[in-house]
N, C-alpha and C. Protein backbone atom coordinates (compact mmCIF):
# COMPACT_ATOMS: atom_id res chain seq x y z
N UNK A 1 -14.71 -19.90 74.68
CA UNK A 1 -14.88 -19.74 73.25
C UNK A 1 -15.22 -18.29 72.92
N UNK A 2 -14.55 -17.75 72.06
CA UNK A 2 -15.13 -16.00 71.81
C UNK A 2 -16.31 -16.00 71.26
N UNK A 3 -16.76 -15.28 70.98
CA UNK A 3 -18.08 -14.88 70.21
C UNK A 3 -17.95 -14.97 69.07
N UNK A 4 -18.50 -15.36 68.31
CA UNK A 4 -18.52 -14.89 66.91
C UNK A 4 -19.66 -13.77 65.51
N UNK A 5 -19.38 -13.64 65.19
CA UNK A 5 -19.89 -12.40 64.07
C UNK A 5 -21.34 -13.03 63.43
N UNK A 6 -22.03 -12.17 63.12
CA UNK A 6 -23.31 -12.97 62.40
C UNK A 6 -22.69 -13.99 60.79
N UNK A 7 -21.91 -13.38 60.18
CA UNK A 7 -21.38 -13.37 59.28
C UNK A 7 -20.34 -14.97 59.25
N UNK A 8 -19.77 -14.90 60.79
CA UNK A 8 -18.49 -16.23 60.93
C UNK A 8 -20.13 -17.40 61.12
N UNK A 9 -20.79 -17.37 62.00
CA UNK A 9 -21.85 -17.90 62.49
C UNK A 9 -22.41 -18.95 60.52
N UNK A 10 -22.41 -17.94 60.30
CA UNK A 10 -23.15 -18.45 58.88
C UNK A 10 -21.66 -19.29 57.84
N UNK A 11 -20.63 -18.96 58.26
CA UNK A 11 -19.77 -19.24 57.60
C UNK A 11 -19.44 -20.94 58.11
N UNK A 12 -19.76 -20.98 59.65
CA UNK A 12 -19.10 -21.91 60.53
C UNK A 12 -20.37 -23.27 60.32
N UNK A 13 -21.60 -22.79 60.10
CA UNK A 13 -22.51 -23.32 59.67
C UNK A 13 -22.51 -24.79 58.40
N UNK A 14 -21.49 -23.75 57.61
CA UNK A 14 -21.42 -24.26 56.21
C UNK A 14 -20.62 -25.16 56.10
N UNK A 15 -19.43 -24.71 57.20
CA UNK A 15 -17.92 -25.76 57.21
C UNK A 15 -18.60 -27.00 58.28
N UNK A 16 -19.41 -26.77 58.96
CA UNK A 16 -20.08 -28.22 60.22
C UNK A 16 -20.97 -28.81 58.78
N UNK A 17 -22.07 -28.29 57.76
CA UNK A 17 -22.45 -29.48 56.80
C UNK A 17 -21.60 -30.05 55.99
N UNK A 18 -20.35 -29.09 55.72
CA UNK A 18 -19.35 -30.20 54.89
C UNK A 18 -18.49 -30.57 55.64
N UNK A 19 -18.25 -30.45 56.54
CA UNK A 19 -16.79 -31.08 57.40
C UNK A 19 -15.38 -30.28 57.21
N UNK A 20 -15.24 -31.07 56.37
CA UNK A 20 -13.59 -30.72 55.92
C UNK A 20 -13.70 -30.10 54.32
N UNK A 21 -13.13 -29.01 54.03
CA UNK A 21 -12.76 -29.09 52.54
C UNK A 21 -12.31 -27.37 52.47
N UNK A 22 -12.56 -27.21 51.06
CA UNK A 22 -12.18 -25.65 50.71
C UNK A 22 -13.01 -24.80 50.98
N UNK A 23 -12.43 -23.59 50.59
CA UNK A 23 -13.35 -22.18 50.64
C UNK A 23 -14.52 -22.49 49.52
N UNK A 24 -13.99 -23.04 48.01
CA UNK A 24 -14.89 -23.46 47.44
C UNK A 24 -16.38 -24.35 47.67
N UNK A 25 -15.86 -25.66 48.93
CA UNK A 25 -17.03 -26.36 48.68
C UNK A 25 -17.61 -25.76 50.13
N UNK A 26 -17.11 -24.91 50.88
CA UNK A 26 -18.33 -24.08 52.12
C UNK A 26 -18.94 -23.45 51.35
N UNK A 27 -18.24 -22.58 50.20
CA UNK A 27 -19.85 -21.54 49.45
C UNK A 27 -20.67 -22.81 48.95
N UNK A 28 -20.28 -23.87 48.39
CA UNK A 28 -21.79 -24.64 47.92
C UNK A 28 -22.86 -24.64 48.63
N UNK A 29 -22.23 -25.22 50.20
CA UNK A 29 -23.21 -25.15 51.23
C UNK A 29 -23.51 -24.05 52.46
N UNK A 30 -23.18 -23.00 51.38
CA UNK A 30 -23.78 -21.55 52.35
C UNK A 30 -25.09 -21.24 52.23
N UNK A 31 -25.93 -20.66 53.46
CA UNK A 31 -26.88 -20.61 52.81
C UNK A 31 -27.11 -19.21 51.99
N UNK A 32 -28.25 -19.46 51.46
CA UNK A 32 -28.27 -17.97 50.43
C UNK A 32 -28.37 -16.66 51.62
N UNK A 33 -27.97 -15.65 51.17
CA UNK A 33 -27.44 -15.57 49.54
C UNK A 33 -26.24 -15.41 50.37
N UNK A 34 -25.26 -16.35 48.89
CA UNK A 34 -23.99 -16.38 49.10
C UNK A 34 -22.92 -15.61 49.19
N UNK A 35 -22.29 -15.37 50.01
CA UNK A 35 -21.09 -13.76 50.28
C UNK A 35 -20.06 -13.86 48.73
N UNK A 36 -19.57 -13.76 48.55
CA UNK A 36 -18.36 -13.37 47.52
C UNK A 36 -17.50 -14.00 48.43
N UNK A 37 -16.57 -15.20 47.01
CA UNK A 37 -15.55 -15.92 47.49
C UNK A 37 -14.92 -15.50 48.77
N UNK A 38 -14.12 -14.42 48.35
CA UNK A 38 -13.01 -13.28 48.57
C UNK A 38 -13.61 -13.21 50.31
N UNK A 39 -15.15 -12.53 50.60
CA UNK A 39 -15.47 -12.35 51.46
C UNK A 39 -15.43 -13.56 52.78
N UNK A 40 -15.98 -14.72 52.21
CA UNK A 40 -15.88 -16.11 53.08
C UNK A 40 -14.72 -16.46 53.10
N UNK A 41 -13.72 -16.42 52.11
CA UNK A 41 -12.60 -16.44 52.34
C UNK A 41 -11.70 -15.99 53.60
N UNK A 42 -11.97 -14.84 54.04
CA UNK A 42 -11.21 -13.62 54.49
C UNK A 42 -12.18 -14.19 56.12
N UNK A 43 -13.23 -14.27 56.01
CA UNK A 43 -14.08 -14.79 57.32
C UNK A 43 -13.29 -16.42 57.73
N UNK A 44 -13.36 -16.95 56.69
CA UNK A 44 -12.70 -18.06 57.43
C UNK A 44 -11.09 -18.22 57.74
N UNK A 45 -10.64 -17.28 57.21
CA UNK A 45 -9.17 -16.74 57.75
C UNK A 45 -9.27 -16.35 58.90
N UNK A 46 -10.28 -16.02 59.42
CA UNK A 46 -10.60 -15.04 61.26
C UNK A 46 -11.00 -16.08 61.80
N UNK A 47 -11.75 -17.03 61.57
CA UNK A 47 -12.36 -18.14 62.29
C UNK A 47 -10.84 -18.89 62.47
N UNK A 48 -10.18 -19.06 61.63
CA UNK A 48 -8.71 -20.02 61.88
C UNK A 48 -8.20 -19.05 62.85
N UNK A 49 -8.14 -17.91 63.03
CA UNK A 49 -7.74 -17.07 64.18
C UNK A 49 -7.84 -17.07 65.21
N UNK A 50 -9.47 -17.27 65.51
CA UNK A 50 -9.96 -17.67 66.52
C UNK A 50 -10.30 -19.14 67.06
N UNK A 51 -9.57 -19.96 66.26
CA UNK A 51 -9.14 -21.10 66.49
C UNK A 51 -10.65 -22.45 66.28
N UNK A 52 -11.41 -21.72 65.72
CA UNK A 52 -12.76 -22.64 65.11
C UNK A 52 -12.50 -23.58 63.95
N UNK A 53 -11.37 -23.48 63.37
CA UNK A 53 -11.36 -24.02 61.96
C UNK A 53 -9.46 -23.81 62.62
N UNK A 54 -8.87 -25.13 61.57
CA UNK A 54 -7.30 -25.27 61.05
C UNK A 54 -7.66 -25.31 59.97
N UNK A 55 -6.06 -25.29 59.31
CA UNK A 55 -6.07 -24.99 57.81
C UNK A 55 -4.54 -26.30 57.50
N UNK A 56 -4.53 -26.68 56.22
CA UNK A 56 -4.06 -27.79 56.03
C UNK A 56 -3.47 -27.10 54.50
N UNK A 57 -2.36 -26.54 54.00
CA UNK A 57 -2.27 -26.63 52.36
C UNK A 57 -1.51 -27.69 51.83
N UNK A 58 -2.74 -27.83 50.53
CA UNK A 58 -2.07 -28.97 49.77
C UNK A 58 -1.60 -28.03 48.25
N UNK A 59 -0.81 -28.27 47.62
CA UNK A 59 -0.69 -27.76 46.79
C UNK A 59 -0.87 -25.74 46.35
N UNK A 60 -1.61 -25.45 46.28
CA UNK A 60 -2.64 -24.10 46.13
C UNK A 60 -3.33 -23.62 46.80
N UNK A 61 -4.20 -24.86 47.58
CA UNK A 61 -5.47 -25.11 47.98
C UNK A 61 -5.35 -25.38 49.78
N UNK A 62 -5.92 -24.44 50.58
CA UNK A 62 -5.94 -24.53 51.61
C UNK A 62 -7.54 -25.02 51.81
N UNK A 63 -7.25 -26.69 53.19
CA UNK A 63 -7.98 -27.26 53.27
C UNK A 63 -8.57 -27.15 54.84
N UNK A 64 -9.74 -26.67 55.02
CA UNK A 64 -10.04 -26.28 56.44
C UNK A 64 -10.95 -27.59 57.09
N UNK A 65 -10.85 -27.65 58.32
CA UNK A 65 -11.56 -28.58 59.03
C UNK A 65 -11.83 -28.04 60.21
N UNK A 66 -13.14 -28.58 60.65
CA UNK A 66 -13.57 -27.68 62.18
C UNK A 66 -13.05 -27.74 63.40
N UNK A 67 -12.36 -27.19 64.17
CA UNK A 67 -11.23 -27.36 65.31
C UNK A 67 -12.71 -27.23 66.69
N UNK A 68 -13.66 -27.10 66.13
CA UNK A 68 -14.95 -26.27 67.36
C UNK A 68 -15.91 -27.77 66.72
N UNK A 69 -16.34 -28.24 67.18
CA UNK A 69 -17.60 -29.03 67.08
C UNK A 69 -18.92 -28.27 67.63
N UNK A 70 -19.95 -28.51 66.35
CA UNK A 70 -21.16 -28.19 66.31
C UNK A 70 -21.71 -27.87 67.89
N UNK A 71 -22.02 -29.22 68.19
CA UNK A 71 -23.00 -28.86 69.71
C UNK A 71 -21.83 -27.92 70.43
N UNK A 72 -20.82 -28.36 70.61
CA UNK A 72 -20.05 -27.38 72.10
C UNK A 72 -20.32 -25.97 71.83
N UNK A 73 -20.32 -25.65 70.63
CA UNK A 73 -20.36 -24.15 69.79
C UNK A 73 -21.82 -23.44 70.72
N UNK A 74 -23.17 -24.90 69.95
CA UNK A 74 -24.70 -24.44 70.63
C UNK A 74 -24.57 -24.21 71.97
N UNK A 75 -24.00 -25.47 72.42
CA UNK A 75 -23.78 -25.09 74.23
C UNK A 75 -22.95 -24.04 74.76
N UNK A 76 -22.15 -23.48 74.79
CA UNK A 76 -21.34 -22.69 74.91
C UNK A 76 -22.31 -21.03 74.19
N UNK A 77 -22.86 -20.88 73.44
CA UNK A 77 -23.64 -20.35 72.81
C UNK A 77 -24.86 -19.65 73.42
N UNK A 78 -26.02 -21.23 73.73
CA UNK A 78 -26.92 -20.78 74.73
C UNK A 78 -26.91 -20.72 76.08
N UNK A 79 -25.21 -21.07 76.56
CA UNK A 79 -25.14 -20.81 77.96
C UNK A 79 -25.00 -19.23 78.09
N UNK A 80 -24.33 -18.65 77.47
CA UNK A 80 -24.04 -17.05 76.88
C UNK A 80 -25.12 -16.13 76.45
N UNK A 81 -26.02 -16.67 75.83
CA UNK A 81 -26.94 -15.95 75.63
C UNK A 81 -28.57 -16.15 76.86
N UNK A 82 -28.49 -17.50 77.76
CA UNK A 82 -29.26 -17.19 78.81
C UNK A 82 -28.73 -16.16 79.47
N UNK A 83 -27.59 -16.17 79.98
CA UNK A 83 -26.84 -15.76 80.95
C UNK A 83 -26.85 -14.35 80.81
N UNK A 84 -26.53 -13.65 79.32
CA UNK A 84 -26.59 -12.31 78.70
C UNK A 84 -28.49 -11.75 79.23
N UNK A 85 -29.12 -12.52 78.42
CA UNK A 85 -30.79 -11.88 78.34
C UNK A 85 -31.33 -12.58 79.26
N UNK A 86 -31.25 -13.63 80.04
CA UNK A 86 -31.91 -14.08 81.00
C UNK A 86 -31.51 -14.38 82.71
N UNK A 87 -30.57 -13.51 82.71
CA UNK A 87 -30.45 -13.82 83.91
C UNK A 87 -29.53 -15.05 84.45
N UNK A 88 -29.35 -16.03 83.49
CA UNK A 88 -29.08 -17.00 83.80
C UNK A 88 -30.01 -17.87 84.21
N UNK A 89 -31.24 -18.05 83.63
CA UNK A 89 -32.17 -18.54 84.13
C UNK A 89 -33.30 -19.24 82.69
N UNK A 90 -33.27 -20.48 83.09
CA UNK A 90 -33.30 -21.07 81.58
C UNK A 90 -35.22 -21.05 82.08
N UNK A 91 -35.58 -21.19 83.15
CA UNK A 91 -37.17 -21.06 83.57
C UNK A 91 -37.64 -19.60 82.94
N UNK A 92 -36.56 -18.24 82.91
CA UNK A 92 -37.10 -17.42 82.41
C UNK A 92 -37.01 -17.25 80.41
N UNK A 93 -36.21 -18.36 80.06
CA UNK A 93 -36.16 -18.46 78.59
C UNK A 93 -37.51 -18.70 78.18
N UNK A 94 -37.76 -20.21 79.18
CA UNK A 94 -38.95 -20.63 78.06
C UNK A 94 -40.21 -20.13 78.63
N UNK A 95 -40.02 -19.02 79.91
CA UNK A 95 -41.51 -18.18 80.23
C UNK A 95 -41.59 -17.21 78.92
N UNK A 96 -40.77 -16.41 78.62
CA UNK A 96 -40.51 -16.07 77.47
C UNK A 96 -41.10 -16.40 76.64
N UNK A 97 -40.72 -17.62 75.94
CA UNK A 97 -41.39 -18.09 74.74
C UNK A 97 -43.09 -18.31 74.96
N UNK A 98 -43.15 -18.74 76.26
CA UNK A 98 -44.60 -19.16 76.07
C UNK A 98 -44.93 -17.42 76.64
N UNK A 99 -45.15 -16.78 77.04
CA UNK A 99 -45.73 -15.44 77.22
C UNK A 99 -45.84 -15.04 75.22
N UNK A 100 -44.73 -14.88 74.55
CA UNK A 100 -44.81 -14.44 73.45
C UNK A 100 -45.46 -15.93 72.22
N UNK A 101 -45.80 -16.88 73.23
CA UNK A 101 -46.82 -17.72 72.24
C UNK A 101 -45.87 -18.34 70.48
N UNK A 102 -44.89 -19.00 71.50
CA UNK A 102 -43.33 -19.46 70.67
C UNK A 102 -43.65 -20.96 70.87
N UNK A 103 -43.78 -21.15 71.99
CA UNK A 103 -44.22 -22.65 72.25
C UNK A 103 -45.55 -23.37 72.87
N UNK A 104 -46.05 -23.84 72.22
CA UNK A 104 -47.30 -24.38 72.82
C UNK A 104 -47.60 -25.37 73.89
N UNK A 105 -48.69 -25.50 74.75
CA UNK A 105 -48.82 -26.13 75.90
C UNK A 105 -48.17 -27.46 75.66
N UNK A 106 -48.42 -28.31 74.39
CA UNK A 106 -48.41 -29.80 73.91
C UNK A 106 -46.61 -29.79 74.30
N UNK A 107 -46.14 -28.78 73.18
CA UNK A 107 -44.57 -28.87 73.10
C UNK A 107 -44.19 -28.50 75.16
N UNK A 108 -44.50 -27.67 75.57
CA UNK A 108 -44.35 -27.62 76.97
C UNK A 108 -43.97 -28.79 77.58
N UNK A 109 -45.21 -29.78 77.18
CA UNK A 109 -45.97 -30.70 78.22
C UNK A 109 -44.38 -31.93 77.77
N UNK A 110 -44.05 -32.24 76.38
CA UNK A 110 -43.17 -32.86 76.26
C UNK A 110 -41.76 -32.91 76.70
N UNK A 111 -41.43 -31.28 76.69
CA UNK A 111 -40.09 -31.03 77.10
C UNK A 111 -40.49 -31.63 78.36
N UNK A 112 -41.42 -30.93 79.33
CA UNK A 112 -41.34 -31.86 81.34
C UNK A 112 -41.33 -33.39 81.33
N UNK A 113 -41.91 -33.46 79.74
CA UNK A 113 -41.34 -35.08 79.77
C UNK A 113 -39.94 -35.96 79.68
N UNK A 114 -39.22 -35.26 78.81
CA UNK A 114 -38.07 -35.44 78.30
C UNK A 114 -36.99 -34.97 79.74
N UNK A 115 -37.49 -33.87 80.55
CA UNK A 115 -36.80 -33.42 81.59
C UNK A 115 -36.86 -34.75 82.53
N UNK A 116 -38.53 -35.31 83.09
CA UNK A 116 -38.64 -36.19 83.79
C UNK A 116 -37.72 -37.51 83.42
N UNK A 117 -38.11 -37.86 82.16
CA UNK A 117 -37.14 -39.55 81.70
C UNK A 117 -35.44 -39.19 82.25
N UNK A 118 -34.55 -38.30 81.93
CA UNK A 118 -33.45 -38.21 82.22
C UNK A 118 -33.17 -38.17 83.90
């Protein structure tokens, strides 16, 4: 999966809470503050590029739907970004967090739980 832009990220966001539809109904659910039509427009023309989104026209109106599903995006995502800043080493992610006081002992204690049940 390529990388994507801070900008597609926020765009791709908007098209996973609505699913399927126009350029129109992703700005409803962009979050603020909202880019200019023209601009999300032109971003989700690159995302169909990069093959995250198809496009469907009916009439006028080109209708996009997500070709990338949500989680594979996260997974694919935070496998890339351990791998980039950590080494590849998901023990040094969450030393991380708890050195910089991100996660607390309680939340700790649950994840070794959630690790143990599986």
């Amino acid at each position: 999966m390529e990388k994507l832009t801070q900008q597609e990220e926020l765009a791709m966001l908007a098209i996973w809470k609505t699913g399927s539809g126009s350029v129109k109904d992703f700005l409803e659910n962009h979050l603020s503050p909202q880019p200019p039509y023209t601009t999300l427009a032109s971003t989700i023309r690159n995302l169909e590029k990069k093959q995250y989104v198809t496009s469907r026209k009916t009439g006028n109106v080109y209708t996009y739907t997500p070709a990338v599903q949500e989680g594979a995006h996260k997974q694919a995502f935070m496998n890339g970004f351990v791998k980039d800043y950590f080494e590849n080493s998901y023990k040094a992610l969450v030393t991380f967090f708890a050195k910089e006081k991100k996660i607390t002992p309680a939340e700790l204690k649950d994840i070794v739980r959630m690790i143990e049940k599986k």
